[in-house]
N, C-alpha and C. Protein backbone atom coordinates (compact mmCIF):
# COMPACT_ATOMS: atom_id res chain seq x y z
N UNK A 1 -10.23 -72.51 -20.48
CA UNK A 1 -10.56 -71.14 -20.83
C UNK A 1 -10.81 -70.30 -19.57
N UNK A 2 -11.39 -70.70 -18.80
CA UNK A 2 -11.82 -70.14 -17.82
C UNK A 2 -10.61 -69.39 -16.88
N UNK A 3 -9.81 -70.51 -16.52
CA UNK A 3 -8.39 -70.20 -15.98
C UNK A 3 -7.54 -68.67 -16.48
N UNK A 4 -7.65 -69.08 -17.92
CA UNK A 4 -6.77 -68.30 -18.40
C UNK A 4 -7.66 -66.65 -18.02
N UNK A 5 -8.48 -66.69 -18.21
CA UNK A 5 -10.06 -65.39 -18.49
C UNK A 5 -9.58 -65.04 -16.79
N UNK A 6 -9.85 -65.90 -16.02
CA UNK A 6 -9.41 -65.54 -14.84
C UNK A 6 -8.01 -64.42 -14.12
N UNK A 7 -6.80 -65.66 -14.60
CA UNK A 7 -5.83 -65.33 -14.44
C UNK A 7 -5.64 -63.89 -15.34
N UNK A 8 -5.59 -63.62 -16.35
CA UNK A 8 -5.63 -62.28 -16.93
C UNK A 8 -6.35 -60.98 -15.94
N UNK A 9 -8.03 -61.51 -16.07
CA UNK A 9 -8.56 -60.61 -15.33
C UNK A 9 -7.99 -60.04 -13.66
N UNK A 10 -7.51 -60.79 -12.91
CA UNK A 10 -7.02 -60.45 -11.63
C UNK A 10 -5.26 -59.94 -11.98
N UNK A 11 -4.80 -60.38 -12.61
CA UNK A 11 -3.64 -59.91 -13.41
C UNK A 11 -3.63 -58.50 -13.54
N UNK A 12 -4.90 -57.88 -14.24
CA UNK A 12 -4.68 -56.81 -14.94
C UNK A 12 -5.40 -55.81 -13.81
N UNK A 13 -6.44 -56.48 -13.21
CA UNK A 13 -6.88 -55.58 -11.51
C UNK A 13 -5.41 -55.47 -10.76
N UNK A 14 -4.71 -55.90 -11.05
CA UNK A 14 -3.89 -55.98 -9.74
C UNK A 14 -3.00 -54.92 -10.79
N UNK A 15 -2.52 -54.77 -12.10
CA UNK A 15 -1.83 -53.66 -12.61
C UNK A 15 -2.31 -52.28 -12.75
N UNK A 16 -3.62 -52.47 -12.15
CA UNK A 16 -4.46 -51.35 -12.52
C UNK A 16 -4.50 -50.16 -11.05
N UNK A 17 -4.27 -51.43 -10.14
CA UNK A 17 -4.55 -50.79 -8.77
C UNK A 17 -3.43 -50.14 -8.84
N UNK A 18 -2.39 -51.18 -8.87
CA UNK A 18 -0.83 -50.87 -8.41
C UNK A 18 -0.30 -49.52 -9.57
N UNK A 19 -0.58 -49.95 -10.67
CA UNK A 19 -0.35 -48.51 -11.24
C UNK A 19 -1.03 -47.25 -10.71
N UNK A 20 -2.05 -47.29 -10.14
CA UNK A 20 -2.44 -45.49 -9.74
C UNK A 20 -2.05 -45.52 -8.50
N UNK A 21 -1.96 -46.52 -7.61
CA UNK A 21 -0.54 -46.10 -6.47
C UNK A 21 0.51 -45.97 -6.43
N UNK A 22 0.76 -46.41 -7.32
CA UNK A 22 2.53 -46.10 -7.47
C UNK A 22 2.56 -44.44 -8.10
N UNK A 23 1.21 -44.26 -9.09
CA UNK A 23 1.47 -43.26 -9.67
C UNK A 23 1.41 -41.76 -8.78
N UNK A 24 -0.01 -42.10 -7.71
CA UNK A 24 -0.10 -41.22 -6.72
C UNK A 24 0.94 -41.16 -5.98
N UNK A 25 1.83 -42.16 -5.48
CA UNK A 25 2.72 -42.31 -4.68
C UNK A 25 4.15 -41.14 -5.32
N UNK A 26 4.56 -41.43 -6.21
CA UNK A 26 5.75 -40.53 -7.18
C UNK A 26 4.99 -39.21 -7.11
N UNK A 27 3.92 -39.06 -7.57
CA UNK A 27 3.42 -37.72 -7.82
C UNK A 27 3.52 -37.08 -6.64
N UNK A 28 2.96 -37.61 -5.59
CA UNK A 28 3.24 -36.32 -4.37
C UNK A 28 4.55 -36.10 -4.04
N UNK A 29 5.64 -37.32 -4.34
CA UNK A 29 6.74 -36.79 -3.84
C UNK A 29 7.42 -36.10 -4.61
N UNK A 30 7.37 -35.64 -5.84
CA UNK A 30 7.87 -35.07 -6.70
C UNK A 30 7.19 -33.93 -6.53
N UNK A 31 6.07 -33.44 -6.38
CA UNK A 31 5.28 -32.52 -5.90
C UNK A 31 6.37 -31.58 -4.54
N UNK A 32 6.24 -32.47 -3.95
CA UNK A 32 6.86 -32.38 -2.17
C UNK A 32 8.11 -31.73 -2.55
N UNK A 33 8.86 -31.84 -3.57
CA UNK A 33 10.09 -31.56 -3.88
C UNK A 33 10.32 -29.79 -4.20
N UNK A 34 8.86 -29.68 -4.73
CA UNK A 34 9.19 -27.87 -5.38
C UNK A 34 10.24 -28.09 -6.67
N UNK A 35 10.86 -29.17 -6.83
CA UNK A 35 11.77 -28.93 -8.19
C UNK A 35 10.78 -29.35 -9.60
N UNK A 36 10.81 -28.04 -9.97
CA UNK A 36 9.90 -28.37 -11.63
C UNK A 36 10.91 -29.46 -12.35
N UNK A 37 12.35 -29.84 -12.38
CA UNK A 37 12.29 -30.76 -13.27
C UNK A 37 12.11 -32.02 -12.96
N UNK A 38 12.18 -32.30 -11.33
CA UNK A 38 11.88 -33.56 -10.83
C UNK A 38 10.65 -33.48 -11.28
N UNK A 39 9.32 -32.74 -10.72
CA UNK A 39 7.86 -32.55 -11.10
C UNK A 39 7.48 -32.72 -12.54
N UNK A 40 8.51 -32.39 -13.94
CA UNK A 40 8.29 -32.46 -15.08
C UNK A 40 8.47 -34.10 -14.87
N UNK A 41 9.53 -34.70 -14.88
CA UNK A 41 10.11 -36.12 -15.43
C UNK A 41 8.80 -36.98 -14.54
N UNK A 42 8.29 -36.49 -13.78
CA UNK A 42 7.67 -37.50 -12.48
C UNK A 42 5.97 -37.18 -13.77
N UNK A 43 5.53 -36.14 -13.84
CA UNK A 43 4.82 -35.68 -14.81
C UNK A 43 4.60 -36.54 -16.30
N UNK A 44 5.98 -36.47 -16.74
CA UNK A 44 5.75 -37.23 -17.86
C UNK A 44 5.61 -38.59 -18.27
N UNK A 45 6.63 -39.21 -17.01
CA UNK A 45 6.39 -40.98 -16.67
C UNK A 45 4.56 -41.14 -16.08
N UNK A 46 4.54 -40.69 -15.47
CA UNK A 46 2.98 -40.66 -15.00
C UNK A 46 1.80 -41.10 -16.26
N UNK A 47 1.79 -39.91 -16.94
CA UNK A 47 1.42 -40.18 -18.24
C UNK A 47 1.84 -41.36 -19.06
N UNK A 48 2.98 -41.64 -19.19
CA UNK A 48 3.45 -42.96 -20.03
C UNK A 48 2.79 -44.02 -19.87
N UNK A 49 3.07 -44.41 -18.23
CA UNK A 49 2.87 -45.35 -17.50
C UNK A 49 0.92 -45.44 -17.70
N UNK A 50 0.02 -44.55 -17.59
CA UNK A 50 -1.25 -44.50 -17.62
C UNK A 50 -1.59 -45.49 -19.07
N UNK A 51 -0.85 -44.31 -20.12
CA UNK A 51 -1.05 -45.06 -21.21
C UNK A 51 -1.18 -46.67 -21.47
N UNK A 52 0.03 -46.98 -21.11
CA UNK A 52 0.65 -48.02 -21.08
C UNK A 52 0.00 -49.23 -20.14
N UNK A 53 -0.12 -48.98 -18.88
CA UNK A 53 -0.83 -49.96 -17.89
C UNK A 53 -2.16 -49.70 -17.88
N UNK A 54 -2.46 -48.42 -17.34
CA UNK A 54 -4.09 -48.01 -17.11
C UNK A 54 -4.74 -47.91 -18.15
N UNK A 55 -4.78 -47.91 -19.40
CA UNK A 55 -5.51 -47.77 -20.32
C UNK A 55 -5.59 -49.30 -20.18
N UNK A 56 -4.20 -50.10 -20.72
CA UNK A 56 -4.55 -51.46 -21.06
C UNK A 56 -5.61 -52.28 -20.20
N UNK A 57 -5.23 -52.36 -19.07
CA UNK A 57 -5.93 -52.70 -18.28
C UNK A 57 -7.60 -52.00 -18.07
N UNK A 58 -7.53 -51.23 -18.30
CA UNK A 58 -9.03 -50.42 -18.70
C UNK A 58 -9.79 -51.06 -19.69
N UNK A 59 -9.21 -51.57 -20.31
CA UNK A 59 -10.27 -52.44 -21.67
C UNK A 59 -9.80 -54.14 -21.10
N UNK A 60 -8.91 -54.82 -21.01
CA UNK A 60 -8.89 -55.93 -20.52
C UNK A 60 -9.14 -56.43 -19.47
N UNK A 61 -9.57 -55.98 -18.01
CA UNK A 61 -10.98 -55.83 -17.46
C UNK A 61 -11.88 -56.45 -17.92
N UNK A 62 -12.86 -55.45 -18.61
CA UNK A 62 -14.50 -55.79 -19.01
C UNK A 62 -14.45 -56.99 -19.80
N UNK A 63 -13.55 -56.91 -20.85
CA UNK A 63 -13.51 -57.56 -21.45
C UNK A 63 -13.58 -59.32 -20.91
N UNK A 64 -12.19 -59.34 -19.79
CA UNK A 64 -12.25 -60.82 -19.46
C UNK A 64 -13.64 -60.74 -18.56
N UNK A 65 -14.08 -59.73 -17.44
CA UNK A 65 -15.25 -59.63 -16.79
C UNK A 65 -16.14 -60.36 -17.92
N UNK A 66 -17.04 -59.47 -18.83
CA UNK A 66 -17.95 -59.96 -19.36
C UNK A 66 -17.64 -61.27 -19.84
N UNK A 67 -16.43 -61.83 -20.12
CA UNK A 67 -16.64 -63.21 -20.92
C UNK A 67 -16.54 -64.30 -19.44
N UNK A 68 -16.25 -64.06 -18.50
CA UNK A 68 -16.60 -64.87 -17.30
C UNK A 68 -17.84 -65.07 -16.77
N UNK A 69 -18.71 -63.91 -17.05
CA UNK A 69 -20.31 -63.76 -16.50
C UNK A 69 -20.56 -64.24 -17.22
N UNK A 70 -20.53 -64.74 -18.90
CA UNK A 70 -21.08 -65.00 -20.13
C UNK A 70 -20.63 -66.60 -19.79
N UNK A 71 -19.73 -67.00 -18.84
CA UNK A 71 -19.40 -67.93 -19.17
C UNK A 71 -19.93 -68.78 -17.95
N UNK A 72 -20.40 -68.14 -16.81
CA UNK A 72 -20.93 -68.53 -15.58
C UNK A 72 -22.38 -68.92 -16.00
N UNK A 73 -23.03 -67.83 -16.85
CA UNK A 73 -24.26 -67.88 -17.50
C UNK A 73 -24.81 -66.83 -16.07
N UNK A 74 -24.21 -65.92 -15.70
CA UNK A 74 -24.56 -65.45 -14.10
C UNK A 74 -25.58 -64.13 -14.84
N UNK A 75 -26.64 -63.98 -13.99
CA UNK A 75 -27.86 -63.07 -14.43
C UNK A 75 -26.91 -61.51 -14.55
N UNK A 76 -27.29 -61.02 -15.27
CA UNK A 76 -27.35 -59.43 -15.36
C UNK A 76 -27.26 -58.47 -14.32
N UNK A 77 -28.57 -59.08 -13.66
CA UNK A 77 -28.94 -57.91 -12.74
C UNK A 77 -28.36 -58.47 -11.29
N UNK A 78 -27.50 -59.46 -11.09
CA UNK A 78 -26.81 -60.01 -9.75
C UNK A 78 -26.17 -58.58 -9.00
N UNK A 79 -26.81 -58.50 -7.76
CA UNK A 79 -26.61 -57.39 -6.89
C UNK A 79 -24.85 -56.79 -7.21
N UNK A 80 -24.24 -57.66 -7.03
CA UNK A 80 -22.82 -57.53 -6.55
C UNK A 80 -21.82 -57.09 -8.08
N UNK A 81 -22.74 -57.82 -9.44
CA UNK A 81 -22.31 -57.25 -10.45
C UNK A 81 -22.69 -56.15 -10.84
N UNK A 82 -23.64 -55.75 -11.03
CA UNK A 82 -24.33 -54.15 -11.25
C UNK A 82 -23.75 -53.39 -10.18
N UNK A 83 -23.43 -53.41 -8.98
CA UNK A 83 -22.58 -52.39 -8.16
C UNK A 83 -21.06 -52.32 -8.53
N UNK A 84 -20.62 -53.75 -8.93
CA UNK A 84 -18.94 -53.44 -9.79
C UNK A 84 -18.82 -52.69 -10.80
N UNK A 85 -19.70 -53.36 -11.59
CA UNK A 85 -20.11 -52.42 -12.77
C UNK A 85 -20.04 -50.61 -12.90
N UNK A 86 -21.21 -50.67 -11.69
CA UNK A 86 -21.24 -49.01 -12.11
C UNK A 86 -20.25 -48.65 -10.99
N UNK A 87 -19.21 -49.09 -10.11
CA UNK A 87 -18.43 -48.30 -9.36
C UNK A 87 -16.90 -48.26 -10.65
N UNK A 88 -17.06 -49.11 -10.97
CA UNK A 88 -15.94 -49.53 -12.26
C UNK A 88 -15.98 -48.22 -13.12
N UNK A 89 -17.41 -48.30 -13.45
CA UNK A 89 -17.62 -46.68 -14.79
C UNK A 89 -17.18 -45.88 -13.78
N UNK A 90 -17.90 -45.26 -12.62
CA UNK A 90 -17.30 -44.15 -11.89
C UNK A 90 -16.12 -44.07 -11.86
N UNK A 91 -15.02 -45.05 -11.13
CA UNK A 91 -13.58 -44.76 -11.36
C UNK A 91 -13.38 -44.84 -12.64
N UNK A 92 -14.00 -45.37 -14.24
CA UNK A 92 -13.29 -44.77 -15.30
C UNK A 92 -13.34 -43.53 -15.38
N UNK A 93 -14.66 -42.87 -14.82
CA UNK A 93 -15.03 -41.73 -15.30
C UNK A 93 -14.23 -40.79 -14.87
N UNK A 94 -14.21 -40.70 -13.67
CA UNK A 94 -13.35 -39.91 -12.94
C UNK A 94 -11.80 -39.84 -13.35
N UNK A 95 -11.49 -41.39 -13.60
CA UNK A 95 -10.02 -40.93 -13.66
C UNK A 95 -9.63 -40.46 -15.82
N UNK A 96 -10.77 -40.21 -16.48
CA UNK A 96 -10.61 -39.86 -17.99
C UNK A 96 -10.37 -38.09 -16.90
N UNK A 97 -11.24 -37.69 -16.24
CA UNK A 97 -11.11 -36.12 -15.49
C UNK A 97 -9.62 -36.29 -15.14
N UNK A 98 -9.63 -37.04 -14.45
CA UNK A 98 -8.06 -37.06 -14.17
C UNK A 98 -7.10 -37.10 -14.79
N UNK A 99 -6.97 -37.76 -16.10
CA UNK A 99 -5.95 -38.08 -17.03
C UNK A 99 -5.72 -36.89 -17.66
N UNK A 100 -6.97 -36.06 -17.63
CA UNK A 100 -6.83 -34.77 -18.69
C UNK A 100 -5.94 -33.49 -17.76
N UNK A 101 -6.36 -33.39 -16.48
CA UNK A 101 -5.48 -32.66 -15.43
C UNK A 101 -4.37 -33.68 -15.49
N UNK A 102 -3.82 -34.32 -15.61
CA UNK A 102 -2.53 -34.92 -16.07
C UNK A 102 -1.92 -34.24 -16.91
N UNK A 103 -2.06 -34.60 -18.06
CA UNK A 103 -1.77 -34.13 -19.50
C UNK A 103 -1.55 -32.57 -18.97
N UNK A 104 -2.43 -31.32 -18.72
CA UNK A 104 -2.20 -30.57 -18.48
C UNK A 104 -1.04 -29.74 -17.22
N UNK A 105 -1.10 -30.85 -16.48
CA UNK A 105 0.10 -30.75 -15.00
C UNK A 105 1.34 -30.81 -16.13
N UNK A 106 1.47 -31.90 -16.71
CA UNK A 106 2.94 -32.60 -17.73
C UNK A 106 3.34 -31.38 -18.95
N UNK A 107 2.11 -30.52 -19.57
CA UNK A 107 2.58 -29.28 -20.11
C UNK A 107 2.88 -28.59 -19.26
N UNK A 108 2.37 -27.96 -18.20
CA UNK A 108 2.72 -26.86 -17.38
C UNK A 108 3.96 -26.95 -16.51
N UNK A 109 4.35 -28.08 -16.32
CA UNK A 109 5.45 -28.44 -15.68
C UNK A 109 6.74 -28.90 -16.07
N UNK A 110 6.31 -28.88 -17.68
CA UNK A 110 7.28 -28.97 -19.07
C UNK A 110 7.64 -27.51 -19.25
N UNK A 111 7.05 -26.90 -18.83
CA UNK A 111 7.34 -25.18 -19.55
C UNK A 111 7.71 -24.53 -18.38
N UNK A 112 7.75 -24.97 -17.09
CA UNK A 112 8.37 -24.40 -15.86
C UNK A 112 9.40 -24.83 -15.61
N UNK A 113 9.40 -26.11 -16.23
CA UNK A 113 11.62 -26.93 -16.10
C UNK A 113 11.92 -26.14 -17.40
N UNK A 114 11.65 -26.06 -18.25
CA UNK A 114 12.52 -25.51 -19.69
C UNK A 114 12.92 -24.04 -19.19
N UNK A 115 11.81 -23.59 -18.41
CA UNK A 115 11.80 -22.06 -18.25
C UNK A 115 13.34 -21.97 -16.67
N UNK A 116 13.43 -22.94 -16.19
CA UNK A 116 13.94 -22.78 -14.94
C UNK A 116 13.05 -21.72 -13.50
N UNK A 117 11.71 -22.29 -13.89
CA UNK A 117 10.81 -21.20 -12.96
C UNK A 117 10.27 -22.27 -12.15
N UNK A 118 9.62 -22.00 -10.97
CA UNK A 118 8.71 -23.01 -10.73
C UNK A 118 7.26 -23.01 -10.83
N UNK A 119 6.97 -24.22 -10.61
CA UNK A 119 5.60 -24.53 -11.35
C UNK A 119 4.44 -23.18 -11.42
N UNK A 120 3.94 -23.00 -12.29
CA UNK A 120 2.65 -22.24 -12.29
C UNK A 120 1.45 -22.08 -11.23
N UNK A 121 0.96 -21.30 -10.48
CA UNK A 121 -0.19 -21.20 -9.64
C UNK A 121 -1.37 -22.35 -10.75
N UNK A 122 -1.49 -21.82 -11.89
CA UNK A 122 -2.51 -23.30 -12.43
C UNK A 122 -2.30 -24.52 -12.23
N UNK A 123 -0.83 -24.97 -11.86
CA UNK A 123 -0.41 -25.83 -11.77
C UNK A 123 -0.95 -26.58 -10.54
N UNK A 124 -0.77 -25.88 -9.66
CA UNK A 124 -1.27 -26.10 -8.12
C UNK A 124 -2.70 -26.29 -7.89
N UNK A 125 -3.68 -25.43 -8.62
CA UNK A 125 -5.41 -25.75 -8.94
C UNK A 125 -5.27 -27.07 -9.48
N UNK A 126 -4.97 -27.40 -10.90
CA UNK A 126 -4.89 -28.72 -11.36
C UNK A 126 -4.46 -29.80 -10.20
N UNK A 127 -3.13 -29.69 -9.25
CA UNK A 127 -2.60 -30.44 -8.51
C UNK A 127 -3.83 -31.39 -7.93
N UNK A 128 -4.39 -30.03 -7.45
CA UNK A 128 -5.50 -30.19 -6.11
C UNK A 128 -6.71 -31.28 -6.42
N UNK A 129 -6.87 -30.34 -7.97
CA UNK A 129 -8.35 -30.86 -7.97
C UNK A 129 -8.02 -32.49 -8.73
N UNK A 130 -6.70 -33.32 -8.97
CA UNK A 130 -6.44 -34.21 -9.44
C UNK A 130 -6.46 -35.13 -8.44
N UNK A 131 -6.00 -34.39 -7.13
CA UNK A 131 -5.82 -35.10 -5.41
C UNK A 131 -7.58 -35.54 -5.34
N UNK A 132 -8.39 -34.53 -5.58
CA UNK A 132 -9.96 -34.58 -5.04
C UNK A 132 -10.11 -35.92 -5.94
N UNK A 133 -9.76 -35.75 -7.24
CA UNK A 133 -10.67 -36.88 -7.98
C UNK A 133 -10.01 -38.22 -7.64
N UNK A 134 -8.91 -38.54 -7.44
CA UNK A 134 -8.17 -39.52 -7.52
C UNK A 134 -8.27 -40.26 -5.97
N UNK A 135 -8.90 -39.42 -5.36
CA UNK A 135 -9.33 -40.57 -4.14
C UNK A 135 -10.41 -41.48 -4.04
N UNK A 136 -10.67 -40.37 -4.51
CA UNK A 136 -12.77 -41.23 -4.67
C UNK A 136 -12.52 -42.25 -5.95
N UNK A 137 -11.83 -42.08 -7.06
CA UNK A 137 -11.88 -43.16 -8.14
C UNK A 137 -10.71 -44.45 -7.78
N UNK A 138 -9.72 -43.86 -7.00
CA UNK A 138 -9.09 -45.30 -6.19
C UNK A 138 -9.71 -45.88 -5.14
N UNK A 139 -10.40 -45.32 -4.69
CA UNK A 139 -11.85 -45.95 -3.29
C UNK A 139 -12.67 -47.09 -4.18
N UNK A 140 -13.06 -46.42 -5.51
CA UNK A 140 -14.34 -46.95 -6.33
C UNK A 140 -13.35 -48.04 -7.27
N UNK A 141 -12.37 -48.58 -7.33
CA UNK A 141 -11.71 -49.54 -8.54
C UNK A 141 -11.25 -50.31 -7.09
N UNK A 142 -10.97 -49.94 -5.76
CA UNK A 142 -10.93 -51.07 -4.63
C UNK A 142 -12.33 -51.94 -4.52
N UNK A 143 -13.29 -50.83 -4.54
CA UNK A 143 -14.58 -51.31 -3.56
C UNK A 143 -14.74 -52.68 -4.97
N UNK A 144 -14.25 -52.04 -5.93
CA UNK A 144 -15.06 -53.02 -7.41
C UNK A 144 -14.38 -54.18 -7.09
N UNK A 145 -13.22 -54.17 -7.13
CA UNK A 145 -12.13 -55.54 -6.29
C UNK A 145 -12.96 -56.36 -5.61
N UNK A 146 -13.13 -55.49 -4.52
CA UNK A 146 -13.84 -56.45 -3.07
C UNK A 146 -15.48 -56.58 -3.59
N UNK A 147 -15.98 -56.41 -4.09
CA UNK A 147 -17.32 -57.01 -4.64
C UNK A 147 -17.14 -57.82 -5.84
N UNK A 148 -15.97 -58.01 -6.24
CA UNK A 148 -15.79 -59.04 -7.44
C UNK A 148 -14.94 -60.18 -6.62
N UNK A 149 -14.33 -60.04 -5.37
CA UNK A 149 -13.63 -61.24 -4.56
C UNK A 149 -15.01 -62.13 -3.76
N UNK A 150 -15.53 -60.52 -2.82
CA UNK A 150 -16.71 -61.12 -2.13
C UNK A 150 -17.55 -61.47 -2.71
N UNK A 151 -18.34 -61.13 -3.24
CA UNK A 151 -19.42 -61.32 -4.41
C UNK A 151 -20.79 -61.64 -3.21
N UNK A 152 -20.92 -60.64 -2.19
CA UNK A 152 -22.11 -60.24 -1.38
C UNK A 152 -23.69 -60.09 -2.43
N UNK A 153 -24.47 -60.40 -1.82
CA UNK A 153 -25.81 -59.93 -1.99
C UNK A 153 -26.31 -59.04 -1.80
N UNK A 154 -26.12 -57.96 -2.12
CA UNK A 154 -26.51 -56.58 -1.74
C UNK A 154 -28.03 -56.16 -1.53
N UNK A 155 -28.98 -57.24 -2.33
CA UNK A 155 -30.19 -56.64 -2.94
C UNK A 155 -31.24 -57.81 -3.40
């Protein structure tokens, strides 16, 4: 059991990372491009792909997490888990902010390819403030990595 709880859990960290780099990665260059329909299609896979990887992996996570601590019998309050923990919620948190400036980039950039215009000035606020959040919540789902590899004593 353990194996498997394992193998899943680092499985799905590793689809979780690699999906919001790959996703940041497409997004700026489609960005970089100025073409709203490259920016739409890059827009709408973005979203798919979230659905699809980052959500999943968003619940299969905790899930194998908690049944490994449950299964270690490892205390609650262990320094190194309570800091994964709450850096884990922060990058969820941040990136639900983010998903929603998604969704909204993927309309606005749906109605600037249909229109043959380019993207909207809102478009560019959203851009920005998706850049601000998405660093700090890919900083905070690494740091959770390396305190669930290292597993330091913080405290």
């Amino acid at each position: 059991m353990w194996f498997w709880l394992k193998a899943t859990h680092v499985l799905f960290a590793m689809l979780y990372l690699g999906t919001g780099l790959g996703s940041a990665y497409y997004k700026l260059r489609a960005y970089a491009s100025r073409d709203p329909q490259i920016i739409a299609f890059c827009d709408r896979e973005i979203v798919r792909a979230d659905w699809i990887f980052t959500v999943s992996s968003g619940v299969v996570m905790p899930v194998t997490g908690l049944a490994m601590v449950s299964l270690l019998r490892l205390p609650w309050k262990t320094s190194w888990l309570v800091a994964a923990f709450a850096l884990y919620v922060l990058a969820g948190l941040l990136w639900l902010w983010a998903a929603a400036l998604q969704l909204r980039m993927r309309r606005l950039s749906q109605l600037a390819a249909e229109a043959g215009q380019p993207v909207d000035p809102a478009y560019h606020r959203a851009h920005r403030q998706w850049l601000l959040l998405g660093f700090p919540a890919f900083v905070a789902a690494v740091a959770t990595v390396v305190l669930m590899v290292v597993k330091p004593t913080l405290w």
